[in-house]
C-alpha atoms as a PDB file:
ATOM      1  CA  UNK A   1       9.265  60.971 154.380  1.00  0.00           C
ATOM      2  CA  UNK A   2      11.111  62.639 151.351  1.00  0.00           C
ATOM      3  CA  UNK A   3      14.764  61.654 151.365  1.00  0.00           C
ATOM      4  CA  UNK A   4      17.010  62.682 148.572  1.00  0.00           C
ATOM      5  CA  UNK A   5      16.085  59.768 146.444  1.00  0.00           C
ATOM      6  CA  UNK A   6      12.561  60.580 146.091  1.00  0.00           C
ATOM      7  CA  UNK A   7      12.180  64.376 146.100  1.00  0.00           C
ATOM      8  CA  UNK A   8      13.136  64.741 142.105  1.00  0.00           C
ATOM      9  CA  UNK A   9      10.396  62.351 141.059  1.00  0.00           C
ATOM     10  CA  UNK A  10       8.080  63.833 143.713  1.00  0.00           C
ATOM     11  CA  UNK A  11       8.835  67.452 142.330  1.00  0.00           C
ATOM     12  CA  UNK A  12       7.755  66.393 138.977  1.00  0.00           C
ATOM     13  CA  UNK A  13       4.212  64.991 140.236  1.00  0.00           C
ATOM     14  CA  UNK A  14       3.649  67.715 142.318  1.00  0.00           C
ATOM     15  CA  UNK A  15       4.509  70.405 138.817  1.00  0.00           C
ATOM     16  CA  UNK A  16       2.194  68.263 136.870  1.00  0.00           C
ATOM     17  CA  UNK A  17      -0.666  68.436 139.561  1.00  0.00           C
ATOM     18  CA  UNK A  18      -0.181  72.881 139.455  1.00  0.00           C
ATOM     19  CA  UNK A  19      -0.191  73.031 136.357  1.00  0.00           C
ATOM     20  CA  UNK A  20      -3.314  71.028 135.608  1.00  0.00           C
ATOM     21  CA  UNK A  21      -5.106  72.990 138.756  1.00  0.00           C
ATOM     22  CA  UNK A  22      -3.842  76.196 137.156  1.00  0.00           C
ATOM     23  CA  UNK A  23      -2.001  76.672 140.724  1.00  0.00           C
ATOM     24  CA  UNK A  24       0.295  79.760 139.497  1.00  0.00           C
ATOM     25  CA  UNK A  25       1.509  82.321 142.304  1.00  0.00           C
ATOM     26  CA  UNK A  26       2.409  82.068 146.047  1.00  0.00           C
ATOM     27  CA  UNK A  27       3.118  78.283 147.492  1.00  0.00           C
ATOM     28  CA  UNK A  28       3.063  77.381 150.755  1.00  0.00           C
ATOM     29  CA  UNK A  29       5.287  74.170 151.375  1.00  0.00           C
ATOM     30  CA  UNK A  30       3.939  72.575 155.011  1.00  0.00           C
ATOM     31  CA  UNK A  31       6.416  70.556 156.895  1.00  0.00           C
ATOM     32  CA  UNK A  32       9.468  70.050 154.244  1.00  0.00           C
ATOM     33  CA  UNK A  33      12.555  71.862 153.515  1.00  0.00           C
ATOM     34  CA  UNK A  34      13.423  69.210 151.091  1.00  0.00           C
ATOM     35  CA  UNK A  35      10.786  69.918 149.177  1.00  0.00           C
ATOM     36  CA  UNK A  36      10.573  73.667 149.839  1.00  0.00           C
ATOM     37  CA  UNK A  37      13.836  73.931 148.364  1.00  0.00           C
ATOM     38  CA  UNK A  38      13.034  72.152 145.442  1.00  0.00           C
ATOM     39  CA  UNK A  39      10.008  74.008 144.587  1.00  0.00           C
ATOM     40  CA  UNK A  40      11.456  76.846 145.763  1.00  0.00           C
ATOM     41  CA  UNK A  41      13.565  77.582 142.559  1.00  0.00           C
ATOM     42  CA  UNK A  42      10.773  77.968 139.899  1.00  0.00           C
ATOM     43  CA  UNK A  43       8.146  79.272 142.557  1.00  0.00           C
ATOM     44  CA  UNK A  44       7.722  81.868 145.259  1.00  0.00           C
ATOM     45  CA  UNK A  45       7.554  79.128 148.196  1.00  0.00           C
ATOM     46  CA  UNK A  46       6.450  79.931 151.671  1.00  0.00           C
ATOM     47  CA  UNK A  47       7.556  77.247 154.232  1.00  0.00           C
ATOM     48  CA  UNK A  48       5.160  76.276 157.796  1.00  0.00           C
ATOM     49  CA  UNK A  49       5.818  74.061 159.941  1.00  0.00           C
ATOM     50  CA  UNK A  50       9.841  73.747 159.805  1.00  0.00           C
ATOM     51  CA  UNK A  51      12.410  73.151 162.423  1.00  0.00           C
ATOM     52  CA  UNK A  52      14.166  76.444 163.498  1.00  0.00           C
ATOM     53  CA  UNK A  53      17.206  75.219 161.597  1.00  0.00           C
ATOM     54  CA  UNK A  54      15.634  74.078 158.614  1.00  0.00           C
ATOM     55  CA  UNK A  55      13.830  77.314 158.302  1.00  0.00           C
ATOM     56  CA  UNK A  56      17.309  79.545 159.055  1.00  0.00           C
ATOM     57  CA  UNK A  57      18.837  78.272 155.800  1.00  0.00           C
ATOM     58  CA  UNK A  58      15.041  78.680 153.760  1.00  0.00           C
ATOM     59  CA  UNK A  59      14.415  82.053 154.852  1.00  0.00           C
ATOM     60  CA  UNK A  60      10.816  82.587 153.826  1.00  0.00           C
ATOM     61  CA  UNK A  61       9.073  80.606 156.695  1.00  0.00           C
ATOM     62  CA  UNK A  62       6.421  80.413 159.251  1.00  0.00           C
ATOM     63  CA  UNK A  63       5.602  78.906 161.984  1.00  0.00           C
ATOM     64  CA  UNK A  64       1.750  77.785 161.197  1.00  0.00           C
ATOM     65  CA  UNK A  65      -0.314  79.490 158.749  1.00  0.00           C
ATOM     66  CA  UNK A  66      -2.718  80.848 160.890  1.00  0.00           C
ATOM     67  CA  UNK A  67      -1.250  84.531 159.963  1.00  0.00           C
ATOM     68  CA  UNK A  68      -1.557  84.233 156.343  1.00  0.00           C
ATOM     69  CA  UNK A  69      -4.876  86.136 155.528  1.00  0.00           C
ATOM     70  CA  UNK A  70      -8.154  83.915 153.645  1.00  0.00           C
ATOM     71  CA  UNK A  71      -7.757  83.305 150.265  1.00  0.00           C
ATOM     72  CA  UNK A  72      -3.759  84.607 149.965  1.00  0.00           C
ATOM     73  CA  UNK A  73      -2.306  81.942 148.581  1.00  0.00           C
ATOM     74  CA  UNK A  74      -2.288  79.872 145.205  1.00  0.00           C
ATOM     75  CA  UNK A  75      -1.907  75.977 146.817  1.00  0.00           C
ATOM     76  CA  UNK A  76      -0.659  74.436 149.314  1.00  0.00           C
ATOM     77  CA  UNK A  77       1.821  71.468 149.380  1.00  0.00           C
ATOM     78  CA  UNK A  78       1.711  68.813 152.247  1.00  0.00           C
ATOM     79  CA  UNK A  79       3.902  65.803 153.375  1.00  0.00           C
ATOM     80  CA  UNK A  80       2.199  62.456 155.131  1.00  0.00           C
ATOM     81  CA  UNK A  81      -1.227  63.736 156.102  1.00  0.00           C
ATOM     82  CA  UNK A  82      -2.418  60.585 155.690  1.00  0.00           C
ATOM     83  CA  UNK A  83      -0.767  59.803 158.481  1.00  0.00           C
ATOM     84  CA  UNK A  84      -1.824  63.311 161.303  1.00  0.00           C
ATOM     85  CA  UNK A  85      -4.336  62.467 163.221  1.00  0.00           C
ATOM     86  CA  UNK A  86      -5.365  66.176 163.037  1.00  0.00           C
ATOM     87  CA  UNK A  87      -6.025  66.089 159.080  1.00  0.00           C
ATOM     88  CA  UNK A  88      -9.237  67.446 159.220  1.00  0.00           C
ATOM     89  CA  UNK A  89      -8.232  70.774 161.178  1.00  0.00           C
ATOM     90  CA  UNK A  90      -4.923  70.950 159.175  1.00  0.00           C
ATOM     91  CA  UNK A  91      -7.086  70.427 155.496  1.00  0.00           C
ATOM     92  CA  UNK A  92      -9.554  73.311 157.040  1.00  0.00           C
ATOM     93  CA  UNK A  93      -6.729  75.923 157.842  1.00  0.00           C
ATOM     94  CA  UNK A  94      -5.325  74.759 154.710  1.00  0.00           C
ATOM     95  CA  UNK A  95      -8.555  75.574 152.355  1.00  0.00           C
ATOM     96  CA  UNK A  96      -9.187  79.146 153.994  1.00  0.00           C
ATOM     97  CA  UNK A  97      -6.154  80.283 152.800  1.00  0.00           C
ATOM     98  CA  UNK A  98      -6.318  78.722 149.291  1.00  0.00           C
ATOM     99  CA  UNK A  99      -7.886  80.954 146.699  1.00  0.00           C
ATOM    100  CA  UNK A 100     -11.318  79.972 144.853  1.00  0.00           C
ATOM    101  CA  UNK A 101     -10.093  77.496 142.110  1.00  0.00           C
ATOM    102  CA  UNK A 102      -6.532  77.154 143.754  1.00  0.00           C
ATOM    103  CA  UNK A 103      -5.051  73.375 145.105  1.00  0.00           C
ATOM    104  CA  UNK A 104      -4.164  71.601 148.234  1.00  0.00           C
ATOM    105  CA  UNK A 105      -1.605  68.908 147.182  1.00  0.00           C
ATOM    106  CA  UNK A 106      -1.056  65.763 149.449  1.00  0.00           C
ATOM    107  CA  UNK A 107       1.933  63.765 149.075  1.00  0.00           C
ATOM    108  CA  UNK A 108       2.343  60.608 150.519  1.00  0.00           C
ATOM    109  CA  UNK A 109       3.794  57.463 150.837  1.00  0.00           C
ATOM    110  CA  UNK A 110       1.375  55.008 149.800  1.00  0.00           C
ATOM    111  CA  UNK A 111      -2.324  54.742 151.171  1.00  0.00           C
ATOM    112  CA  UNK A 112      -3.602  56.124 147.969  1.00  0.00           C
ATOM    113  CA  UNK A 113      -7.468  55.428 148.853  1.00  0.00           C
ATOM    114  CA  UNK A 114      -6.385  57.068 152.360  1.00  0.00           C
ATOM    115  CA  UNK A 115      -4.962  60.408 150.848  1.00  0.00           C
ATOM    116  CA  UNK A 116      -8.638  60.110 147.988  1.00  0.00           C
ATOM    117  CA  UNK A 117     -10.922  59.846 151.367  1.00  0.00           C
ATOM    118  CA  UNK A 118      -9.199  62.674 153.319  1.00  0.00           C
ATOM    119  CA  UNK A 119      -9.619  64.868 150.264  1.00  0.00           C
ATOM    120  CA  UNK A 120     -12.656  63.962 149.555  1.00  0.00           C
ATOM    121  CA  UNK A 121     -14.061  64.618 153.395  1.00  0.00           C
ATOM    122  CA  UNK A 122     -12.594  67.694 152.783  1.00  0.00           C
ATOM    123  CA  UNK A 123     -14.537  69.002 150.244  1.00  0.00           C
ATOM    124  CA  UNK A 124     -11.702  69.175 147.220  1.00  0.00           C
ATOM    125  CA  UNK A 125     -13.010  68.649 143.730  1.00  0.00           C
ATOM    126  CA  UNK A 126     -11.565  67.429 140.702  1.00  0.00           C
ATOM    127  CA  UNK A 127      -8.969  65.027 142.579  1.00  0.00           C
ATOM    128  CA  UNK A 128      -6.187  63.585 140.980  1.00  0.00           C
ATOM    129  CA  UNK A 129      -3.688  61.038 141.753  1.00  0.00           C
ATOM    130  CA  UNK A 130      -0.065  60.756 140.250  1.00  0.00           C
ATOM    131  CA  UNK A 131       2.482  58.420 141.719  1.00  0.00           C
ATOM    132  CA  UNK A 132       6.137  59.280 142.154  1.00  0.00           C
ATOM    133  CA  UNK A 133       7.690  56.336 142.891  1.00  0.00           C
ATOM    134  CA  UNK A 134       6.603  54.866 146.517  1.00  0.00           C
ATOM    135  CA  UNK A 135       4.988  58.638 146.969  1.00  0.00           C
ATOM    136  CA  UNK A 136       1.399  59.293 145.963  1.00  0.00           C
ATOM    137  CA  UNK A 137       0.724  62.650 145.039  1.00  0.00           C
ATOM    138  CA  UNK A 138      -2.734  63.701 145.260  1.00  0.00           C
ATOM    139  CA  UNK A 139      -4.637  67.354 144.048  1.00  0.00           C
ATOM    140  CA  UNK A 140      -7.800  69.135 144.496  1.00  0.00           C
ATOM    141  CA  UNK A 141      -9.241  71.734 144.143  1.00  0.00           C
ATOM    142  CA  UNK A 142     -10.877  73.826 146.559  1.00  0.00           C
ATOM    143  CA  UNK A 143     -14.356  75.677 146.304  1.00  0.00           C
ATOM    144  CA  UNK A 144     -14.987  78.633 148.708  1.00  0.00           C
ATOM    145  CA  UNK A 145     -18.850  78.170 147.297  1.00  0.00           C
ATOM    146  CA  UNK A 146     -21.261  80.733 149.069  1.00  0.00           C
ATOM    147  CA  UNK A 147     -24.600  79.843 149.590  1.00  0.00           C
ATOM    148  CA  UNK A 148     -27.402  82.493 150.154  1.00  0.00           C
END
């Protein structure tokens, strides 16, 4: 979905959107070398999800996440899930290994009240929507709230 034109301006949202969540630390980057690479020079960037030559020139990749351990990681950073028709498995696997307090961010093309609803459904507070152009870049914040 990112092409060279829009990955600069994307960048930017997706900065603004950390640093409001007070996302510093370890990123994981799903689905994007683009944007992996772009983030990847002011923050320690784990890529998922790449194709084997995308992640041979990144380095620091996975396959899925389902090896990073609960809670490891500071946000994560998605392309198009408004568009997987698995969103609500991908925003689960995605939330265990958030910290408390930490962000899943959503960037899209469009379908702003789609990306709000799938964040909403899965339980991320404090959204927030920036636009980047055509993208729309939206936060939240997850809550690993125990009850008991």
């Amino acid at each position: 979905m990112l092409d060279g034109l829009f990955v600069t301006p994307a960048v930017t949202a997706i900065t603004e959107a950390l640093a409001s969540a007070g996302a510093e630390g370890k990123l994981v980057v799903v689905g994007n070398a683009k944007l992996a690479a772009a983030l990847k020079t002011k923050h320690d960037v784990t890529a998922v999800g790449l194709t084997p030559r995308a992640a041979k020139k990144l380095g620091d990749t996975l396959a899925d996440t389902t090896t990073l351990a609960a809670g490891s990681v500071t946000a994560v950073i998605c392309v198009d899930v408004t568009e997987d028709d698995a969103w609500q498995l991908a925003l689960r696997e995605w939330s265990r290994i958030v910290r408390d307090g930490g962000a899943i961010v959503l960037v899209d093309r469009g379908q702003a009240d789609e990306a709000s609803r799938r964040a909403l459904c899965a339980g991320l507070t404090e959204i927030e929507q920036r636009h980047a152009g055509r993208a729309v870049v939206t936060s939240g914040l997850v809550s690993h709230l125990e009850l008991g």
